[in-house]
PDB file of N, CA and C in Angstrom:
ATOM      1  N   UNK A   1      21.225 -10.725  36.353  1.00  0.00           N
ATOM      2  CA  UNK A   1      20.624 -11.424  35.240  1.00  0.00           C
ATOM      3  C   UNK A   1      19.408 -10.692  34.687  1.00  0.00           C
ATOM      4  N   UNK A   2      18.631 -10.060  35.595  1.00  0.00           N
ATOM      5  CA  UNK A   2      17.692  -9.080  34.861  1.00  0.00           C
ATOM      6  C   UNK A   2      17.648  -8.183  34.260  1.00  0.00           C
ATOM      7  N   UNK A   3      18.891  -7.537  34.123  1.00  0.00           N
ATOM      8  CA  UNK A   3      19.593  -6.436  33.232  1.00  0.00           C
ATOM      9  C   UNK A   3      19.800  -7.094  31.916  1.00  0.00           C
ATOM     10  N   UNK A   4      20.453  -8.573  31.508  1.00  0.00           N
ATOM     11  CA  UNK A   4      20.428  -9.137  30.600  1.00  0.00           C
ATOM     12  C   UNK A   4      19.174  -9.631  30.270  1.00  0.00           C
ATOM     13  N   UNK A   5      18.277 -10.109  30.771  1.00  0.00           N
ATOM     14  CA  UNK A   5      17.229 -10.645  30.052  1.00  0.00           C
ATOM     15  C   UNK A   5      16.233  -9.191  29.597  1.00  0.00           C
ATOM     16  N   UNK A   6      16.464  -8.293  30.057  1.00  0.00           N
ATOM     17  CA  UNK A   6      15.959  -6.829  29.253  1.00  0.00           C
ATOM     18  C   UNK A   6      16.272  -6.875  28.187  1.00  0.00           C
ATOM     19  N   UNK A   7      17.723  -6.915  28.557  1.00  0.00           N
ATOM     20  CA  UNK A   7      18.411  -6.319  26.774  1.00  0.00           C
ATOM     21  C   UNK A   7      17.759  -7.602  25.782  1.00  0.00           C
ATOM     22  N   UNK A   8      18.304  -8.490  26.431  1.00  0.00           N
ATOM     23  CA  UNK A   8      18.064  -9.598  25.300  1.00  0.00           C
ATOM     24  C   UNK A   8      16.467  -9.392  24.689  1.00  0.00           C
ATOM     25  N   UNK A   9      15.578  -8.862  25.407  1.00  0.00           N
ATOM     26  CA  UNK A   9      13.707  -9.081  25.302  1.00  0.00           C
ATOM     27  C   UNK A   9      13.715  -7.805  24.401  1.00  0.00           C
ATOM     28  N   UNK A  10      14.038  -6.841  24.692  1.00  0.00           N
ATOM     29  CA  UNK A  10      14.804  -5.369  23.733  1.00  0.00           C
ATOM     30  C   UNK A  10      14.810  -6.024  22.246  1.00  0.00           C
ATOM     31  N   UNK A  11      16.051  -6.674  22.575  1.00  0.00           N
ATOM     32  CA  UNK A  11      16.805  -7.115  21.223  1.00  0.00           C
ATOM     33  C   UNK A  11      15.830  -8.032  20.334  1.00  0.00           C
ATOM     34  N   UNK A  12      14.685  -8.941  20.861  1.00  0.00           N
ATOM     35  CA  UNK A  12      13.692  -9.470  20.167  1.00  0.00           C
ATOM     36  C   UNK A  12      13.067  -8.758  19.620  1.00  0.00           C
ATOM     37  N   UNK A  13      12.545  -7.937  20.442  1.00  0.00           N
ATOM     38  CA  UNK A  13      11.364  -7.534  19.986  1.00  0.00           C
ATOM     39  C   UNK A  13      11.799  -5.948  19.076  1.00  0.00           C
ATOM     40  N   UNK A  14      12.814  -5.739  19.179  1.00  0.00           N
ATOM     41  CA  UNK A  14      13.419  -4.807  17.890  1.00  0.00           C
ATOM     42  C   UNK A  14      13.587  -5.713  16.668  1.00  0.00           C
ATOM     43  N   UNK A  15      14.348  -6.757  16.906  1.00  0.00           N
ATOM     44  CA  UNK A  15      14.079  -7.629  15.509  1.00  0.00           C
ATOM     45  C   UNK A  15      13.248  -8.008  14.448  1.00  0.00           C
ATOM     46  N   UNK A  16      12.019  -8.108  15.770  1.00  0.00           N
ATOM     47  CA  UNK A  16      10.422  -8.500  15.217  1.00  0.00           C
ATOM     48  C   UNK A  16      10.046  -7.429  14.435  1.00  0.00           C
ATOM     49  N   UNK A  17      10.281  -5.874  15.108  1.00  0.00           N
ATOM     50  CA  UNK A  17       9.625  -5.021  14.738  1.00  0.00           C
ATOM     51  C   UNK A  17      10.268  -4.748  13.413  1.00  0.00           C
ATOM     52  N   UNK A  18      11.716  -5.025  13.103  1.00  0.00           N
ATOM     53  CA  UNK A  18      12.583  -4.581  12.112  1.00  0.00           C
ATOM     54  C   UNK A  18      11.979  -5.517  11.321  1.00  0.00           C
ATOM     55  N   UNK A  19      11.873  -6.773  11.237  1.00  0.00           N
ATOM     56  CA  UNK A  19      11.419  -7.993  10.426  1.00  0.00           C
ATOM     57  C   UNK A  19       9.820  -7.282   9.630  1.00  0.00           C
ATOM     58  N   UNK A  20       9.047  -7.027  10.389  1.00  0.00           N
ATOM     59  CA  UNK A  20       7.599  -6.435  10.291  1.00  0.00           C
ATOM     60  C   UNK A  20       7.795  -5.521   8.726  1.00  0.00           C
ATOM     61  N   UNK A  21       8.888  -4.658   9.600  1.00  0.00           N
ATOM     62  CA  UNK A  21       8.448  -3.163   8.951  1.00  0.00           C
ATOM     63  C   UNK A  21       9.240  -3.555   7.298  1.00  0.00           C
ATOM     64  N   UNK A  22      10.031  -4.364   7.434  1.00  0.00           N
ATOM     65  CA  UNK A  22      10.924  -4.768   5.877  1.00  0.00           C
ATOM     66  C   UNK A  22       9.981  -5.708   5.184  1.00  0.00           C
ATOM     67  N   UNK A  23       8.933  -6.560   6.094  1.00  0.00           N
ATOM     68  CA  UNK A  23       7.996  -7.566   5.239  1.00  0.00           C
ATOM     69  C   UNK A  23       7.187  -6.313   4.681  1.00  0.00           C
ATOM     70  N   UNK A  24       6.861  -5.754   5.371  1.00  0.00           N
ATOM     71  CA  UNK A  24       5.574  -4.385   4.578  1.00  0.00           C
ATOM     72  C   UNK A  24       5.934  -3.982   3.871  1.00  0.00           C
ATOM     73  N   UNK A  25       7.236  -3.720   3.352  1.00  0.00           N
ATOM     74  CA  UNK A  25       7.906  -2.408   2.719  1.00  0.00           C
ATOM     75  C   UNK A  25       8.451  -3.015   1.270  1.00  0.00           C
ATOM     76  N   UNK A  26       8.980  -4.475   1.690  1.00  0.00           N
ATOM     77  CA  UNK A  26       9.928  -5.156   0.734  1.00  0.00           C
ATOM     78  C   UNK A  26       9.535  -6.658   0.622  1.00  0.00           C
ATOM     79  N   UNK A  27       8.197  -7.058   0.678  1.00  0.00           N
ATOM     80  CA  UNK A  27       7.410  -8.317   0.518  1.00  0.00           C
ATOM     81  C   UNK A  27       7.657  -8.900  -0.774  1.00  0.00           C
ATOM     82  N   UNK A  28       7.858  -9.960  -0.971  1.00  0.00           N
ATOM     83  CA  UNK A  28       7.593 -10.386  -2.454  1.00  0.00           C
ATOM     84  C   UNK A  28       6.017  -9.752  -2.909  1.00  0.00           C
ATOM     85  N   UNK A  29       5.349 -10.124  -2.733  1.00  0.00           N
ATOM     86  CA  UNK A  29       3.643  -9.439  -3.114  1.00  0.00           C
ATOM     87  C   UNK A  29       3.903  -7.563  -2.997  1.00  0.00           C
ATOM     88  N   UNK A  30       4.629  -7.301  -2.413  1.00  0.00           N
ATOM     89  CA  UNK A  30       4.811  -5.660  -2.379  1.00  0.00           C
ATOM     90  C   UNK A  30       5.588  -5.390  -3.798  1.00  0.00           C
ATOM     91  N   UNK A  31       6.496  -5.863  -4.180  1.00  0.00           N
ATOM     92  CA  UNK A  31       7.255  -5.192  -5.269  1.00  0.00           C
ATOM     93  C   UNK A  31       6.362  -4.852  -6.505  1.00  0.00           C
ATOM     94  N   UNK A  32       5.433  -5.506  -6.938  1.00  0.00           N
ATOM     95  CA  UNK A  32       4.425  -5.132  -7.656  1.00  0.00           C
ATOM     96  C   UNK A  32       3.478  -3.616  -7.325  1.00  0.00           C
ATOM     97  N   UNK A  33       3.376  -3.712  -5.989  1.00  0.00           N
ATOM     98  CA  UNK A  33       2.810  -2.272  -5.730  1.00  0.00           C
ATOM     99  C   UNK A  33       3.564  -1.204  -4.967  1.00  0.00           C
ATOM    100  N   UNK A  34       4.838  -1.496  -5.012  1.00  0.00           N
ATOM    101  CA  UNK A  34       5.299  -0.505  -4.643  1.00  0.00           C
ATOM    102  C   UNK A  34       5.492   0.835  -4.934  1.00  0.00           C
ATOM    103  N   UNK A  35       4.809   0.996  -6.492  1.00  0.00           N
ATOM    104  CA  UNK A  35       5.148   2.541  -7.405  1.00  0.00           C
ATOM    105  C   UNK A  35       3.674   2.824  -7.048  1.00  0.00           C
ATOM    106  N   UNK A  36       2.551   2.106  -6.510  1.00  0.00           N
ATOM    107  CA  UNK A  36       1.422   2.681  -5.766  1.00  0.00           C
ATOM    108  C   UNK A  36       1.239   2.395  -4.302  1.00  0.00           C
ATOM    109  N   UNK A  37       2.077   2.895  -3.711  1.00  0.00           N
ATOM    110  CA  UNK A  37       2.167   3.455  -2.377  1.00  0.00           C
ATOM    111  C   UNK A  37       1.386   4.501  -1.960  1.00  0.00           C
ATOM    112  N   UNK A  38       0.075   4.341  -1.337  1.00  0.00           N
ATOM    113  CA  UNK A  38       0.003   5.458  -0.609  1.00  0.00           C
ATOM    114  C   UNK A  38       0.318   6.271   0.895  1.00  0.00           C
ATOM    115  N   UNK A  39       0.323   7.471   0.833  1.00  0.00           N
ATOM    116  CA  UNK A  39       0.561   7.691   2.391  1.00  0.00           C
ATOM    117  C   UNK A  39      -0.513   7.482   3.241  1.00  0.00           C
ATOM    118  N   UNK A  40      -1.463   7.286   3.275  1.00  0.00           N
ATOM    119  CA  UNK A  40      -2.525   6.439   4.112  1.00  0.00           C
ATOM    120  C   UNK A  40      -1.727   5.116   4.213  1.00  0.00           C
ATOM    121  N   UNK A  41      -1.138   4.125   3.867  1.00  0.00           N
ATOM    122  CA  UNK A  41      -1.150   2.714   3.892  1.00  0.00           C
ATOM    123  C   UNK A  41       0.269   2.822   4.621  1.00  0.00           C
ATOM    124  N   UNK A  42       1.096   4.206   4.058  1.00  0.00           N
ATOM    125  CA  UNK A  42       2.336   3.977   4.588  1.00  0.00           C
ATOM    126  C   UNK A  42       2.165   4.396   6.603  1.00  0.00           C
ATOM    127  N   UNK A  43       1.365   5.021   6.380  1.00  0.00           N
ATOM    128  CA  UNK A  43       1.014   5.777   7.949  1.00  0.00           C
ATOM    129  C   UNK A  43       0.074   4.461   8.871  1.00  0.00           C
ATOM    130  N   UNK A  44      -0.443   3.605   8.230  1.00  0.00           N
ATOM    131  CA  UNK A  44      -1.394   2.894   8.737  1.00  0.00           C
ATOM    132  C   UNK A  44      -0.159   1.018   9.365  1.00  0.00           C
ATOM    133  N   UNK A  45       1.153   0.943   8.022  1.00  0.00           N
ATOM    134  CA  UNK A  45       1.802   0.547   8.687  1.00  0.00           C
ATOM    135  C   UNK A  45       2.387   0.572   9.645  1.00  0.00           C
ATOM    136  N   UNK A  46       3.062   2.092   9.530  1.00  0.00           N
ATOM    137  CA  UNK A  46       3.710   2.819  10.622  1.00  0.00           C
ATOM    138  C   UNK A  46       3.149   2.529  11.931  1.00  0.00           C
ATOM    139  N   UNK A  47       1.634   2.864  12.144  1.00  0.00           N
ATOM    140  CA  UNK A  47       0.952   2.873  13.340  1.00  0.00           C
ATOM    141  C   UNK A  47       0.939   1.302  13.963  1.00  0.00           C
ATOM    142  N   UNK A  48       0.950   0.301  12.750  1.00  0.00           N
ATOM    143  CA  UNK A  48       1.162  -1.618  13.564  1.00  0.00           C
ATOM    144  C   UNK A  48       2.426  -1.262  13.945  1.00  0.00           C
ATOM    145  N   UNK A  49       3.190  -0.540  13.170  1.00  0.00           N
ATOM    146  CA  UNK A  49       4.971  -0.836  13.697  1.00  0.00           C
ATOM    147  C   UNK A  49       5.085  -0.568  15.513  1.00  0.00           C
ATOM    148  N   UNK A  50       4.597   1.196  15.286  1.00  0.00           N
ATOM    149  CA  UNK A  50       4.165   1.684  16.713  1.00  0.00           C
ATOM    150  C   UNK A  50       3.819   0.823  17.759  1.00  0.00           C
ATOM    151  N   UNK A  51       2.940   0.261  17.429  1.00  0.00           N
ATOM    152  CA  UNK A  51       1.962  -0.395  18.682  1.00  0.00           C
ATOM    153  C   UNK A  51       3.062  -2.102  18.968  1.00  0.00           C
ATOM    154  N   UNK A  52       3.609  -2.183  18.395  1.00  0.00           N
ATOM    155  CA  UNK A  52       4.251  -3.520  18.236  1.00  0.00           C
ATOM    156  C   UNK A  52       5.223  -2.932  19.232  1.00  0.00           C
ATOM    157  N   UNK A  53       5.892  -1.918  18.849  1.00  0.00           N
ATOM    158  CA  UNK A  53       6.839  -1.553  19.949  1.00  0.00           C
ATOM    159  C   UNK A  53       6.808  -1.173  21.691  1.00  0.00           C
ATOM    160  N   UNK A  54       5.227  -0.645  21.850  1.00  0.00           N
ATOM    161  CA  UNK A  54       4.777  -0.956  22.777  1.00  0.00           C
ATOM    162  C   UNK A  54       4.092  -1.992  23.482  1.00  0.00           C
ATOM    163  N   UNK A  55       4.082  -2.671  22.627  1.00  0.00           N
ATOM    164  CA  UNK A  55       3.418  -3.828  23.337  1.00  0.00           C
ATOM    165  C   UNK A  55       4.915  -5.259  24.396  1.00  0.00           C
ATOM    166  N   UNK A  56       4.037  -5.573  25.419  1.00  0.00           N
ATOM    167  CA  UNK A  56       5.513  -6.327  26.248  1.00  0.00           C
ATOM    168  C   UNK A  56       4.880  -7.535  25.769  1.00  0.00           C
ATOM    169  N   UNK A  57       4.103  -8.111  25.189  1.00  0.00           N
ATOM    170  CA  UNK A  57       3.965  -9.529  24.578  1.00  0.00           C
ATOM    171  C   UNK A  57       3.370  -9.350  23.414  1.00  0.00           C
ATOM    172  N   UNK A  58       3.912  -9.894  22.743  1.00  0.00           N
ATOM    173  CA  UNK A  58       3.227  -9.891  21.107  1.00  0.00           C
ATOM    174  C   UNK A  58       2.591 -11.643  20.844  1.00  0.00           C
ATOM    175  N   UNK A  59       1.745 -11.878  20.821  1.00  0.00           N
ATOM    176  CA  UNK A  59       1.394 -12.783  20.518  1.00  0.00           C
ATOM    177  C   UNK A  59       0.012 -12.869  18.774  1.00  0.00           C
ATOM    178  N   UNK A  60      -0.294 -13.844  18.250  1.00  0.00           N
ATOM    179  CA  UNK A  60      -1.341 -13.731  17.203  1.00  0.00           C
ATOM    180  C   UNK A  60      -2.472 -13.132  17.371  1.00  0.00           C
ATOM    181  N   UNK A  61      -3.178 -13.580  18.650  1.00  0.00           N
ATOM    182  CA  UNK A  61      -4.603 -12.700  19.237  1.00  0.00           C
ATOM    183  C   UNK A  61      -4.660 -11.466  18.732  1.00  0.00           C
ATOM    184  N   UNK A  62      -3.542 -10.716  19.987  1.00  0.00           N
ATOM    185  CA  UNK A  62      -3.333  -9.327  20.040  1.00  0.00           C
ATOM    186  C   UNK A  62      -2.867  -8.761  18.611  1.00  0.00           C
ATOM    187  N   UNK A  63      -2.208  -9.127  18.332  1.00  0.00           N
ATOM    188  CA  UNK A  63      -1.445  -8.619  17.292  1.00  0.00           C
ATOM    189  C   UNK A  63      -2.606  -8.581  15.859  1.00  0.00           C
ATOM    190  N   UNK A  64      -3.776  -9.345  16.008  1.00  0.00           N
ATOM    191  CA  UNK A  64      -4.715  -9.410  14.924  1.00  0.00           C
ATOM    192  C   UNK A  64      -5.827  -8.578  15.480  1.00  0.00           C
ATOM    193  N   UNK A  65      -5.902  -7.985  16.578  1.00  0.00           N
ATOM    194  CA  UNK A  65      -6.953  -7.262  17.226  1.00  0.00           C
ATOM    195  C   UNK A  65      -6.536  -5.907  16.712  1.00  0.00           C
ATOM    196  N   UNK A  66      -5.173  -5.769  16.777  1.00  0.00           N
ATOM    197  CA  UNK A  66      -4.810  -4.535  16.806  1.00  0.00           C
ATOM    198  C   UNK A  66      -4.873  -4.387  15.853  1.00  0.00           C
ATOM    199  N   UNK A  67      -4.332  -4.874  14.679  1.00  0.00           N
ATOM    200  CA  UNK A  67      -4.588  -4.496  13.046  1.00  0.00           C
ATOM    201  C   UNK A  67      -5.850  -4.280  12.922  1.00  0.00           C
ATOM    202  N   UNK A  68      -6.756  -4.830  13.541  1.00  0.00           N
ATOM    203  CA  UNK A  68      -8.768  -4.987  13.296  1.00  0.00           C
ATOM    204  C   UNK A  68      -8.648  -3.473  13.868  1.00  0.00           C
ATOM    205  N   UNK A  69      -8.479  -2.879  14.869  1.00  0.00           N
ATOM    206  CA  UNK A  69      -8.689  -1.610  15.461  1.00  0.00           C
ATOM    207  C   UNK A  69      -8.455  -0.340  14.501  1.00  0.00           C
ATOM    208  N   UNK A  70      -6.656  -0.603  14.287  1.00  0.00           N
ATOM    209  CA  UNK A  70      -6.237   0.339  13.288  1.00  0.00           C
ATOM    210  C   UNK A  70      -7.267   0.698  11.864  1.00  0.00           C
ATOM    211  N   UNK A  71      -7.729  -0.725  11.269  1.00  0.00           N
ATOM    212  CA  UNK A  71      -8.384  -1.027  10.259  1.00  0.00           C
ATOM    213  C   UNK A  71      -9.570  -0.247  10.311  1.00  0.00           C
ATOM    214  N   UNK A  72     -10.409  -0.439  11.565  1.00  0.00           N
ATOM    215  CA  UNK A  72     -11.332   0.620  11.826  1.00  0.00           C
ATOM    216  C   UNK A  72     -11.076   2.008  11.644  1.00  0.00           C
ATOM    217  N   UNK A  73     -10.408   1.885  12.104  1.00  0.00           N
ATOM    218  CA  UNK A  73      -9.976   3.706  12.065  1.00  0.00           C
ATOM    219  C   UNK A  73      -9.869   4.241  10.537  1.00  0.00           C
ATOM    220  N   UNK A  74      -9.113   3.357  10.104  1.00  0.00           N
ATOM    221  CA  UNK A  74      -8.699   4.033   8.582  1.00  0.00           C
ATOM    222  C   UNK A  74     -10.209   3.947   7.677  1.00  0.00           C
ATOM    223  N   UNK A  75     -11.107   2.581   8.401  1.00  0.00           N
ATOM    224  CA  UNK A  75     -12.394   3.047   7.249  1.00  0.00           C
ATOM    225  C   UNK A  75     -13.350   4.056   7.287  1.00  0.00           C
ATOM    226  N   UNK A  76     -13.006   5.002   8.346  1.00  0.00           N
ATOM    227  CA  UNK A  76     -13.699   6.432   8.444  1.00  0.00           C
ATOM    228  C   UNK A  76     -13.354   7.371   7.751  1.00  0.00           C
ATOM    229  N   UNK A  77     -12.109   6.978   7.190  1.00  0.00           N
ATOM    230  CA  UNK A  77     -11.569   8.024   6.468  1.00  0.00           C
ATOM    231  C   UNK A  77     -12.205   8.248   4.872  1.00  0.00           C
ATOM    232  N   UNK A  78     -12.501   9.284   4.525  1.00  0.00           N
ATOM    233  CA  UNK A  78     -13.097   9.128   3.054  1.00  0.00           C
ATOM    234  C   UNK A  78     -12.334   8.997   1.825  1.00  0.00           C
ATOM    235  N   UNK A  79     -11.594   9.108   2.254  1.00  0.00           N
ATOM    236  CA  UNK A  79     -10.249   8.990   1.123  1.00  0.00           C
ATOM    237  C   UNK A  79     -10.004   7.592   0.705  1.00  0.00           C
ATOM    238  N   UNK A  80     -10.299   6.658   1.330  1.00  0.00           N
ATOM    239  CA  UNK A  80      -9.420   5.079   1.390  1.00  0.00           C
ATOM    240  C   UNK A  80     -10.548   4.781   0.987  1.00  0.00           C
ATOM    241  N   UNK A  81     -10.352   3.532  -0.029  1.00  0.00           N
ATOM    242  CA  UNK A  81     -11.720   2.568  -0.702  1.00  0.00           C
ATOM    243  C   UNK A  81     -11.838   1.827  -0.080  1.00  0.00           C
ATOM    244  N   UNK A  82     -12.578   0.961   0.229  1.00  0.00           N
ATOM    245  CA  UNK A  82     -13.026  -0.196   1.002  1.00  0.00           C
ATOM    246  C   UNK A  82     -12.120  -1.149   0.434  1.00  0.00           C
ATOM    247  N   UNK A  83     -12.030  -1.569  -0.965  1.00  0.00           N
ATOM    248  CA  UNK A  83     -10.668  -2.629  -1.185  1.00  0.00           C
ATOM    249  C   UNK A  83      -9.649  -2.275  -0.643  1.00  0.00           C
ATOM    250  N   UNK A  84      -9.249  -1.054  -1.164  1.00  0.00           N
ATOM    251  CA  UNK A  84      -7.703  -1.288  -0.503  1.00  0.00           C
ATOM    252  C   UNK A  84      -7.851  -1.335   0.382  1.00  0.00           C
ATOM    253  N   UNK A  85      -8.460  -0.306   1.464  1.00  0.00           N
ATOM    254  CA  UNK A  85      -8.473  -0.602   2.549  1.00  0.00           C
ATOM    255  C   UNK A  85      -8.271  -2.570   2.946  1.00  0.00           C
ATOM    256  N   UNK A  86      -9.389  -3.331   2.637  1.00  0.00           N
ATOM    257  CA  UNK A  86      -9.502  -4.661   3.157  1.00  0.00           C
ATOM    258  C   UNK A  86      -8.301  -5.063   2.398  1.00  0.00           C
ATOM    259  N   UNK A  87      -7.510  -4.610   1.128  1.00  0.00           N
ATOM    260  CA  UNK A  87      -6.221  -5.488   0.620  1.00  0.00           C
ATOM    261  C   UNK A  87      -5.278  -5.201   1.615  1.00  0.00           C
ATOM    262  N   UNK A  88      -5.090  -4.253   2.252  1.00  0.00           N
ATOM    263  CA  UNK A  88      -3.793  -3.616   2.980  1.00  0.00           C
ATOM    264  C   UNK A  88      -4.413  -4.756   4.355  1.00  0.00           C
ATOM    265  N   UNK A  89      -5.608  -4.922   4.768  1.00  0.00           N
ATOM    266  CA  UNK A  89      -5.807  -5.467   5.991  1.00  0.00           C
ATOM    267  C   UNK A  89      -5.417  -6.642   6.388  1.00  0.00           C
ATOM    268  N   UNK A  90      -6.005  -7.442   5.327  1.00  0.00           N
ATOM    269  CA  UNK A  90      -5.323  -8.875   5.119  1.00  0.00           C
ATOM    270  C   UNK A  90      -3.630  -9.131   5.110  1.00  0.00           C
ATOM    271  N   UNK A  91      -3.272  -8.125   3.937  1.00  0.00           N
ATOM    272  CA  UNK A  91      -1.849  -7.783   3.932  1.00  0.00           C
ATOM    273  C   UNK A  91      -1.108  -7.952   5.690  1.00  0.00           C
ATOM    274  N   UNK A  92      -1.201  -6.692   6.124  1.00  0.00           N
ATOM    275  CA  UNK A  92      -0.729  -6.946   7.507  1.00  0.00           C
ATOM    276  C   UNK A  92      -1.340  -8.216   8.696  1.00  0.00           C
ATOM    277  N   UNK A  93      -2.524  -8.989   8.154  1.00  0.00           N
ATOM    278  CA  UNK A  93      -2.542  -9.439   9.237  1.00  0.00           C
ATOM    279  C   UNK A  93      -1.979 -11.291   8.655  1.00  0.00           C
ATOM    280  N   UNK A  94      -1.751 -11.098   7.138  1.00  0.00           N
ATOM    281  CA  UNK A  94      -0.739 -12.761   7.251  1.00  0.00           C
ATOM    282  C   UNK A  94       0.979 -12.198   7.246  1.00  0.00           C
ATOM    283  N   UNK A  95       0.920 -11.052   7.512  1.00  0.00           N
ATOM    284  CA  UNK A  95       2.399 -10.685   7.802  1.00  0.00           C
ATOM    285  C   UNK A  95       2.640 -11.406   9.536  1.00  0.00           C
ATOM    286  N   UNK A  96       1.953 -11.691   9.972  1.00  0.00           N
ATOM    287  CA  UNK A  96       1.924 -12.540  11.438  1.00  0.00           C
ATOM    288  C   UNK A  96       3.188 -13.767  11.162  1.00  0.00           C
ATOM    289  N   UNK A  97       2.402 -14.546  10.061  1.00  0.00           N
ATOM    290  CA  UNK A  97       3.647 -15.492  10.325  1.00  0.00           C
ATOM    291  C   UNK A  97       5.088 -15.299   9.755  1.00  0.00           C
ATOM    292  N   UNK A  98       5.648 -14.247   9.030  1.00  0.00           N
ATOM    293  CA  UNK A  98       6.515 -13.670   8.819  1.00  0.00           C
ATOM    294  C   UNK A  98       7.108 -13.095  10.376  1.00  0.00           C
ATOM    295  N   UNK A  99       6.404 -12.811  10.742  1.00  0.00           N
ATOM    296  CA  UNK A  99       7.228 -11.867  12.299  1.00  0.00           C
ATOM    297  C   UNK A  99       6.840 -13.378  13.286  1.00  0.00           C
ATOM    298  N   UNK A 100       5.965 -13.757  13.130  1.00  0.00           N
ATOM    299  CA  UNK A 100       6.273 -15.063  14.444  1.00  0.00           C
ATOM    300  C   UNK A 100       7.064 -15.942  14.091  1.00  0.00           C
ATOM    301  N   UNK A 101       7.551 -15.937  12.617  1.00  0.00           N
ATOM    302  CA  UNK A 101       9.660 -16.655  12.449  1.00  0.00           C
ATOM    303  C   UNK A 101      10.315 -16.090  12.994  1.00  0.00           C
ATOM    304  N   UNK A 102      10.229 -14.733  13.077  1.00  0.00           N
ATOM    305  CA  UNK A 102      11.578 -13.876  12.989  1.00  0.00           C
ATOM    306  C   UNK A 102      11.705 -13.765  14.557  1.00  0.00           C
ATOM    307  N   UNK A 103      10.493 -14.104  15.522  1.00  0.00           N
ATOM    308  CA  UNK A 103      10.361 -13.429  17.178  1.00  0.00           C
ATOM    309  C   UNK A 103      11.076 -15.192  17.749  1.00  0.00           C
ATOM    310  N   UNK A 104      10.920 -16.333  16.813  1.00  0.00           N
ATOM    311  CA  UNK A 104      11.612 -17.922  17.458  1.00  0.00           C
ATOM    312  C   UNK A 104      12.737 -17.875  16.781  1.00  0.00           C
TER     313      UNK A 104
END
């Protein structure tokens, strides 16, 4: 039975992550900015996708800590404005209840 409850915990949490990465990409609120995409925002998703996949419990806490971390990181960068930056932040962190449907 522990061979199955792998796969099956696998199979969630690939879902979640698949659910995630299509809310970022293909959001109702995204289709408007999708012809301004940058590769900072696309790399900064990428990196929640990452960490989602390593993580063995995903819960709201964590999952809003970690966006706060990433978020840090990207405001060192001189390239990124402080809005977008904070629009993209918010962005990923009410993408939560989008992926905590998709993980019940």
């Amino acid at each position: 039975m522990k061979k199955n409850e792998k796969i099956i915990g696998a199979g969630i949490g690939l879902a979640a992550i698949t659910a995630a990465g299509a809310y970022f990409l293909y959001g109702k609120k995204n289709a408007k900015n999708r012809e301004r995409v940058f590769g900072w925002a696309l790399k900064m998703k990428g990196e929640v996708l990452e960490k989602m996949e390593s993580m063995k419990k995903i819960d709201r806490e964590t999952y809003l800590r970690m966006v706060d971390k990433i978020s840090e990181r990207y405001a060192k960068l001189e390239t990124i404005s402080g809005p977008e930056l904070q629009h993209l932040t918010v962005e990923l962190k009410n993408a939560w209840a989008h992926i905590d449907k998709t993980l019940k």
